[in-house]
C-alpha atoms as a PDB file:
ATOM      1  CA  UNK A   1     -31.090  79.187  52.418  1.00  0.00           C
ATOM      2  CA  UNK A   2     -28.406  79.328  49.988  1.00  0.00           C
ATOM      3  CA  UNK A   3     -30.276  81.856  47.718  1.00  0.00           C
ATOM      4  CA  UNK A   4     -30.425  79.547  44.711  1.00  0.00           C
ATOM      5  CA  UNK A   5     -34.497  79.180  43.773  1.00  0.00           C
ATOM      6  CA  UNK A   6     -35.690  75.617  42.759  1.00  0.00           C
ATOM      7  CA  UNK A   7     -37.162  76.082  38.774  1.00  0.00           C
ATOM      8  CA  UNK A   8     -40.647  75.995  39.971  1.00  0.00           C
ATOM      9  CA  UNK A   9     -40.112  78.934  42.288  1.00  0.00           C
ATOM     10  CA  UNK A  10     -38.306  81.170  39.688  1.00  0.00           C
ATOM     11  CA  UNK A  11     -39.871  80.358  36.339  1.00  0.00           C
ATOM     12  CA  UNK A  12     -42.904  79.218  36.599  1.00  0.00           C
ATOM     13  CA  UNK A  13     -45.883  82.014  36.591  1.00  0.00           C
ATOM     14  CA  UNK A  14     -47.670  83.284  39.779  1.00  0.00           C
ATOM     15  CA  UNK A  15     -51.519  83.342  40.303  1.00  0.00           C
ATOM     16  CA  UNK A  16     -51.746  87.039  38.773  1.00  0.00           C
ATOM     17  CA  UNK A  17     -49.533  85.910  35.732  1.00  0.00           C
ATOM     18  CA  UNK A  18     -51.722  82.501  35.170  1.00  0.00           C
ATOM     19  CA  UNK A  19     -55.056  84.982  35.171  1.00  0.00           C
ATOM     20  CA  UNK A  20     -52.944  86.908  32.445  1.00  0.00           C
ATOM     21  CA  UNK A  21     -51.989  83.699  30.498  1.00  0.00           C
ATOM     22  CA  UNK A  22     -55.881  82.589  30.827  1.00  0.00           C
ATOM     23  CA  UNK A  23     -57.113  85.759  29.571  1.00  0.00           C
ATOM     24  CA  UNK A  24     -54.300  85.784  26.522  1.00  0.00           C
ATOM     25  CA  UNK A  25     -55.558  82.237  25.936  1.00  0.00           C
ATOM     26  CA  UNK A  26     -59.280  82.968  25.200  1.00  0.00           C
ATOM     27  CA  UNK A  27     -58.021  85.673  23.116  1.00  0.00           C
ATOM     28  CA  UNK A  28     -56.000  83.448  20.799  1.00  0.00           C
ATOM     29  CA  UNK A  29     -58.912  81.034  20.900  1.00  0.00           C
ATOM     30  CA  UNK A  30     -61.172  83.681  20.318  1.00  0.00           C
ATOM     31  CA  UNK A  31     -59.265  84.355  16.931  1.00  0.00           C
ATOM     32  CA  UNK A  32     -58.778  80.744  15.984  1.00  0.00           C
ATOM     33  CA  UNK A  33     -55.375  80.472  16.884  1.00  0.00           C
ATOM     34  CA  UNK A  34     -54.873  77.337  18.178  1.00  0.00           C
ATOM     35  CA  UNK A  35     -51.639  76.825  19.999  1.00  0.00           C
ATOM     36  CA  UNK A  36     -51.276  72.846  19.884  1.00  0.00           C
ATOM     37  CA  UNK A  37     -51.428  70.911  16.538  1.00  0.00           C
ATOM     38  CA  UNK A  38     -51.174  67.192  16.181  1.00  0.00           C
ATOM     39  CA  UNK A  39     -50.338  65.544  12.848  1.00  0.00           C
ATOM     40  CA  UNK A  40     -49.254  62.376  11.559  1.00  0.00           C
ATOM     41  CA  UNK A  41     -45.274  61.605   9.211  1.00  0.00           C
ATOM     42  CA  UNK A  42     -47.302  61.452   6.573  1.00  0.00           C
ATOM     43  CA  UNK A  43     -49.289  64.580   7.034  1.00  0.00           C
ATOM     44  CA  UNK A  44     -46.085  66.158   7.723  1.00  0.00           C
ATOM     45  CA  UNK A  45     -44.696  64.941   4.461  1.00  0.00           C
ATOM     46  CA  UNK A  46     -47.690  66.425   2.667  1.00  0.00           C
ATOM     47  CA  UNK A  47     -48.155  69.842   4.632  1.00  0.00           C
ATOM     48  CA  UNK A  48     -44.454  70.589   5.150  1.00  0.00           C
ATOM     49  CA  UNK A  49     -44.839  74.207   3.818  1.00  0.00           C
ATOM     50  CA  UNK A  50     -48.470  74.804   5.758  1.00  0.00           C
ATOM     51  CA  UNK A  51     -47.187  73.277   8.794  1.00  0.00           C
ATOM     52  CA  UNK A  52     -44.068  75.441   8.625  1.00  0.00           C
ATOM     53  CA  UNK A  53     -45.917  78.729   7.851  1.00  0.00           C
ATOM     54  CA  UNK A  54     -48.489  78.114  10.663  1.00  0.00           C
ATOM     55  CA  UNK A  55     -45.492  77.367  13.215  1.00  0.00           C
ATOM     56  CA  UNK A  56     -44.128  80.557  12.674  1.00  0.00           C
ATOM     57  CA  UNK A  57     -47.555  82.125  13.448  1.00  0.00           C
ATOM     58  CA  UNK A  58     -47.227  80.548  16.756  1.00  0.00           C
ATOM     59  CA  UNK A  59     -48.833  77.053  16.450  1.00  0.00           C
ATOM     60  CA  UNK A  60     -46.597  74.024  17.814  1.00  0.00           C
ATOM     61  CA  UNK A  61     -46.879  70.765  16.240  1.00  0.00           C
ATOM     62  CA  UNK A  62     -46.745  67.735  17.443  1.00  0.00           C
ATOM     63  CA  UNK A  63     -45.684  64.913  15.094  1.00  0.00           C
ATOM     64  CA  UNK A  64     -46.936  61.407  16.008  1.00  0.00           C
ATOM     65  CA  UNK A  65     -46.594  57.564  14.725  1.00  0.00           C
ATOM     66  CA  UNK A  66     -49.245  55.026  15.379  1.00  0.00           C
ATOM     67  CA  UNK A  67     -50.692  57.532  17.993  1.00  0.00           C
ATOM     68  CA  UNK A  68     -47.367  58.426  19.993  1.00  0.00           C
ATOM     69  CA  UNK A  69     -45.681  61.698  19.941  1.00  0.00           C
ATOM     70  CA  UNK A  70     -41.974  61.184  18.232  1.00  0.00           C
ATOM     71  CA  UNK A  71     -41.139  65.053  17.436  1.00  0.00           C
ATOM     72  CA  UNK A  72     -42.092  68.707  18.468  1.00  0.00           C
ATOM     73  CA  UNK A  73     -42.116  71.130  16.130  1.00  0.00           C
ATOM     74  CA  UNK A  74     -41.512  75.193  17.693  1.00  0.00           C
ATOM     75  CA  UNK A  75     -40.487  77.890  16.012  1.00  0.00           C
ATOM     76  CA  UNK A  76     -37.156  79.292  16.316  1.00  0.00           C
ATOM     77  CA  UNK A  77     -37.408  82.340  19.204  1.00  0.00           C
ATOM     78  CA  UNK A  78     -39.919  80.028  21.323  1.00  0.00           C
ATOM     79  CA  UNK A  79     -36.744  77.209  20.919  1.00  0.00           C
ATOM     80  CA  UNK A  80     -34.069  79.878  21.827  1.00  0.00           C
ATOM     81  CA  UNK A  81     -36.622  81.378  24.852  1.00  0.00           C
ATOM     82  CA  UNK A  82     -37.155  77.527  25.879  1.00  0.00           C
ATOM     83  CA  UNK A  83     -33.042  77.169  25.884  1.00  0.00           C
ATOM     84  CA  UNK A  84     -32.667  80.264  28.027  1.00  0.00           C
ATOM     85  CA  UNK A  85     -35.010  79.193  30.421  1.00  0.00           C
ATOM     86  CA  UNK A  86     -33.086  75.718  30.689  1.00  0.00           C
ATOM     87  CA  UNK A  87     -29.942  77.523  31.012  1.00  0.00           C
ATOM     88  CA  UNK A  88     -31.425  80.324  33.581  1.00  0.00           C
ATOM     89  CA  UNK A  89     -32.385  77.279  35.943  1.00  0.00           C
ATOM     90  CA  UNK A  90     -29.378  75.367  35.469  1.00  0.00           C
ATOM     91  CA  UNK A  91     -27.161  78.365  36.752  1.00  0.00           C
ATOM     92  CA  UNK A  92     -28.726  81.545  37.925  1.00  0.00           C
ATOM     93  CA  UNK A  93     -25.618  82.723  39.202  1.00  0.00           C
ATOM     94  CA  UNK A  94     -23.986  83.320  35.966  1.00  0.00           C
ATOM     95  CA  UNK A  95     -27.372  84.783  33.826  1.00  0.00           C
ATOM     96  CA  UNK A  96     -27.071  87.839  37.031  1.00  0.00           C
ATOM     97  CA  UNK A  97     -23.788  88.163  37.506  1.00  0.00           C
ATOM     98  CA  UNK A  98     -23.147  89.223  33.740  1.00  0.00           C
ATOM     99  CA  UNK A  99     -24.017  92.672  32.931  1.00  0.00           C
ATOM    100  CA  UNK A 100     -26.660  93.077  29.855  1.00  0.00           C
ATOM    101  CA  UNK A 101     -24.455  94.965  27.056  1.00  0.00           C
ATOM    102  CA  UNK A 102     -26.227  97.650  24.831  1.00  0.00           C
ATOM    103  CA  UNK A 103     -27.030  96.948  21.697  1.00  0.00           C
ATOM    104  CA  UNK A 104     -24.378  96.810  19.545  1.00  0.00           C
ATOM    105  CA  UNK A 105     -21.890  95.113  21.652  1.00  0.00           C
ATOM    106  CA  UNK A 106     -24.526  92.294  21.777  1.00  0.00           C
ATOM    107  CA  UNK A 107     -24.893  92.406  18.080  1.00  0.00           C
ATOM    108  CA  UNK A 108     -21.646  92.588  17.109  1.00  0.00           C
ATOM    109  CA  UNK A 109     -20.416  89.920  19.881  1.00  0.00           C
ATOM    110  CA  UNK A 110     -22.486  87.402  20.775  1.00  0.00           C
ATOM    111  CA  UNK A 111     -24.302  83.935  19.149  1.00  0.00           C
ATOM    112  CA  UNK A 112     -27.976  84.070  19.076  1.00  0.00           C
ATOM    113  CA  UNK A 113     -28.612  81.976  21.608  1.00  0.00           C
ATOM    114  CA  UNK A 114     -26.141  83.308  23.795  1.00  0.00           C
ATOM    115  CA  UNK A 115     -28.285  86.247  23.209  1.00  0.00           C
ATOM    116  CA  UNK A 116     -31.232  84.992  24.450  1.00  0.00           C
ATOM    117  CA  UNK A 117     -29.778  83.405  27.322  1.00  0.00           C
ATOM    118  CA  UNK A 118     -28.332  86.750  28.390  1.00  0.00           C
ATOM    119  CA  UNK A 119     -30.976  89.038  27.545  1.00  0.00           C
ATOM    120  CA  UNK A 120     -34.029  86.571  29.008  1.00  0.00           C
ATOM    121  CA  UNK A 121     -31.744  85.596  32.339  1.00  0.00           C
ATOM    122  CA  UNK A 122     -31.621  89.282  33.055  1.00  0.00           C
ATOM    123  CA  UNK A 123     -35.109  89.715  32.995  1.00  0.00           C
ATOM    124  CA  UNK A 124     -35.516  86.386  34.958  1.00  0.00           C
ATOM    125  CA  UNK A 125     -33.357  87.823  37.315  1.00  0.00           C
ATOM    126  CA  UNK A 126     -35.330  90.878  37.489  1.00  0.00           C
ATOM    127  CA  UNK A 127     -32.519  92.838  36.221  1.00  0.00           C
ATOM    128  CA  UNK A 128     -34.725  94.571  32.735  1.00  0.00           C
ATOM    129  CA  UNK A 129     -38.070  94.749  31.860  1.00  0.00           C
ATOM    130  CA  UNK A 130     -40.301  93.100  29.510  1.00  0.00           C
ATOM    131  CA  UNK A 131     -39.767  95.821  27.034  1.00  0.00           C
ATOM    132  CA  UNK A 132     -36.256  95.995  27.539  1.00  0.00           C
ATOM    133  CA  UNK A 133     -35.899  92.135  26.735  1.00  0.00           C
ATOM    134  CA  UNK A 134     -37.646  92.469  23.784  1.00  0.00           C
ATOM    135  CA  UNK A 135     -35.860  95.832  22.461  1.00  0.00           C
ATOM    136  CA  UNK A 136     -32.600  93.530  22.834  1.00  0.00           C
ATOM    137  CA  UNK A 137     -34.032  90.632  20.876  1.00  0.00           C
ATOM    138  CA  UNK A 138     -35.259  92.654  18.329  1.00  0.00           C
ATOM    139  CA  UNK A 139     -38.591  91.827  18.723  1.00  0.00           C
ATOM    140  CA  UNK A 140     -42.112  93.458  19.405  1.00  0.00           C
ATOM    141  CA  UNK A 141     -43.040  93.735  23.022  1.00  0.00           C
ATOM    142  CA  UNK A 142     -46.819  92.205  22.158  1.00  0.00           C
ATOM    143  CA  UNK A 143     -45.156  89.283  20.304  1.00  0.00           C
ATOM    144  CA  UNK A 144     -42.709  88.332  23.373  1.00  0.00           C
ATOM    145  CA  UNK A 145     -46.008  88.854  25.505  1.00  0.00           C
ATOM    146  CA  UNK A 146     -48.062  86.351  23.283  1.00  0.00           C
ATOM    147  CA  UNK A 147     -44.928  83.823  23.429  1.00  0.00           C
ATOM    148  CA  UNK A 148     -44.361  84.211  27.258  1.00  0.00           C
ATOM    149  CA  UNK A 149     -48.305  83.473  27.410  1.00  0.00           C
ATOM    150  CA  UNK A 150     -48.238  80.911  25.148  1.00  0.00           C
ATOM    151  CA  UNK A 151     -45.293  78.904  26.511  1.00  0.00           C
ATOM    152  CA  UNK A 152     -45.960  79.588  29.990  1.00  0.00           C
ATOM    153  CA  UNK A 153     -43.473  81.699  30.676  1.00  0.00           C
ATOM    154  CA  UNK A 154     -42.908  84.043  34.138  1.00  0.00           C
ATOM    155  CA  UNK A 155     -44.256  87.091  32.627  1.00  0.00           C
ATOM    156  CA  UNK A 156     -43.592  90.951  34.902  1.00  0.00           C
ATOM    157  CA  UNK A 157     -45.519  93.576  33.653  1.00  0.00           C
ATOM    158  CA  UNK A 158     -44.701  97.186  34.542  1.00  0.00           C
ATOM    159  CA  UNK A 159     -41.599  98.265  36.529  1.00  0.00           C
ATOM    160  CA  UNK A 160     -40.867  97.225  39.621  1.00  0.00           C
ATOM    161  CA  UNK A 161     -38.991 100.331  41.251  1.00  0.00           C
ATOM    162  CA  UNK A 162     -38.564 104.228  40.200  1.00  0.00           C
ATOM    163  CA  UNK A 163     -35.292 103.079  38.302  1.00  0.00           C
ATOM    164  CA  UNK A 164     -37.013 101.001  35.966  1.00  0.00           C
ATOM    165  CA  UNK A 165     -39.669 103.162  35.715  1.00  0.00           C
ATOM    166  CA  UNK A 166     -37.074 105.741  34.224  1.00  0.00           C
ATOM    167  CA  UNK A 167     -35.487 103.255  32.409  1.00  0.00           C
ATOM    168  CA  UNK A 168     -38.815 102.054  31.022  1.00  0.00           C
ATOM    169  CA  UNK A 169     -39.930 105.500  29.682  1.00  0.00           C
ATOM    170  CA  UNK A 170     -36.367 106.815  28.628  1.00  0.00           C
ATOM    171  CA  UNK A 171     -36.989 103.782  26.341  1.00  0.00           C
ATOM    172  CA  UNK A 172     -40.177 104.580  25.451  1.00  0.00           C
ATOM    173  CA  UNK A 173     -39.391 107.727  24.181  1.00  0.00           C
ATOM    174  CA  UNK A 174     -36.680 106.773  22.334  1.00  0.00           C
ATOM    175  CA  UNK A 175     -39.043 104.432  20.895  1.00  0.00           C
ATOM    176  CA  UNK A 176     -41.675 107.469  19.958  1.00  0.00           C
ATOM    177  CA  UNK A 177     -38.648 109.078  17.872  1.00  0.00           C
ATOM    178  CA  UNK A 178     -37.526 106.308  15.659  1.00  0.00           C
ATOM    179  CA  UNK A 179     -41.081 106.101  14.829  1.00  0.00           C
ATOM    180  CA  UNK A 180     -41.549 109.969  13.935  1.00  0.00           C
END
């Protein structure tokens, strides 16, 4: 085998992850948060600041004509995360063979979505860890859990060996002193 994975095998979740996306799934129901929205143009044209607001809290829209879907609307990080996935399975190769910068070399360098691409083919690649993806996006590990869930995303939970274990709680703690 010539080591490159088909899309299915590398992104799509296993049988532990889909129990994890069930169980996230009844939660969000649980709360009323819907994840799928259909409306018509002319609802849109009406509800274009609701239907905005209550994208951004995670609900994607579907907007239809006579019955038959013409646009999605996602909001932005799900878009970039849906891009990086695309690019990930178009050409693993490259996502792994870059090394994942710190911080401020990824701030001060790179596009957003070349940021996502980076950051989320690393973890794809099994290269950082949930947390560490989201510490590089800037975002809150429980929100890139809830999107990973919601858009069915390959999510890893916990480290993998005793390097990313160190890794995980070096970041941790570092974590526990911004917020003291």
């Amino acid at each position: 085998m010539s080591g490159r994975f088909t899309f299915t095998q590398r992104c799509l979740p296993s049988v532990e992850n889909w129990r994890k996306i069930r169980n996230i799934r009844k939660l969000q129901q649980e709360v009323g948060m819907e994840t799928l929205h259909r409306i018509s143009k002319t609802d849109l044209a009406r509800k274009t600041h609701q239907i905005i607001r209550n994208v951004q809290r995670g609900q994607m829209t579907i907007v239809e004509s006579h019955g038959q879907p013409e646009a999605a609307i996602i909001d932005i990080v799900d878009y970039h995360l849906l891009r990086a996935v695309a690019a990930y399975s178009l050409d693993a190769s490259a996502s792994t063979s870059a090394a994942i910068p710190d911080e401020q070399v990824i701030d001060a360098l790179m596009g957003e979505q070349e940021r996502y691409d980076r950051v989320f083919g690393a973890y794809l690649a099994g290269i950082i860890s949930l947390s560490r993806a989201a510490e590089l996006l800037n975002l809150p590990v429980i929100d890139l859990r809830f999107r990973f869930a919601r858009l069915e995303l390959p999510l890893r939970l916990g480290a993998e060996t005793e390097d990313q274990l160190a890794r995980e709680v070096a970041q941790a703690m570092k974590w526990a002193q911004k917020g003291s």
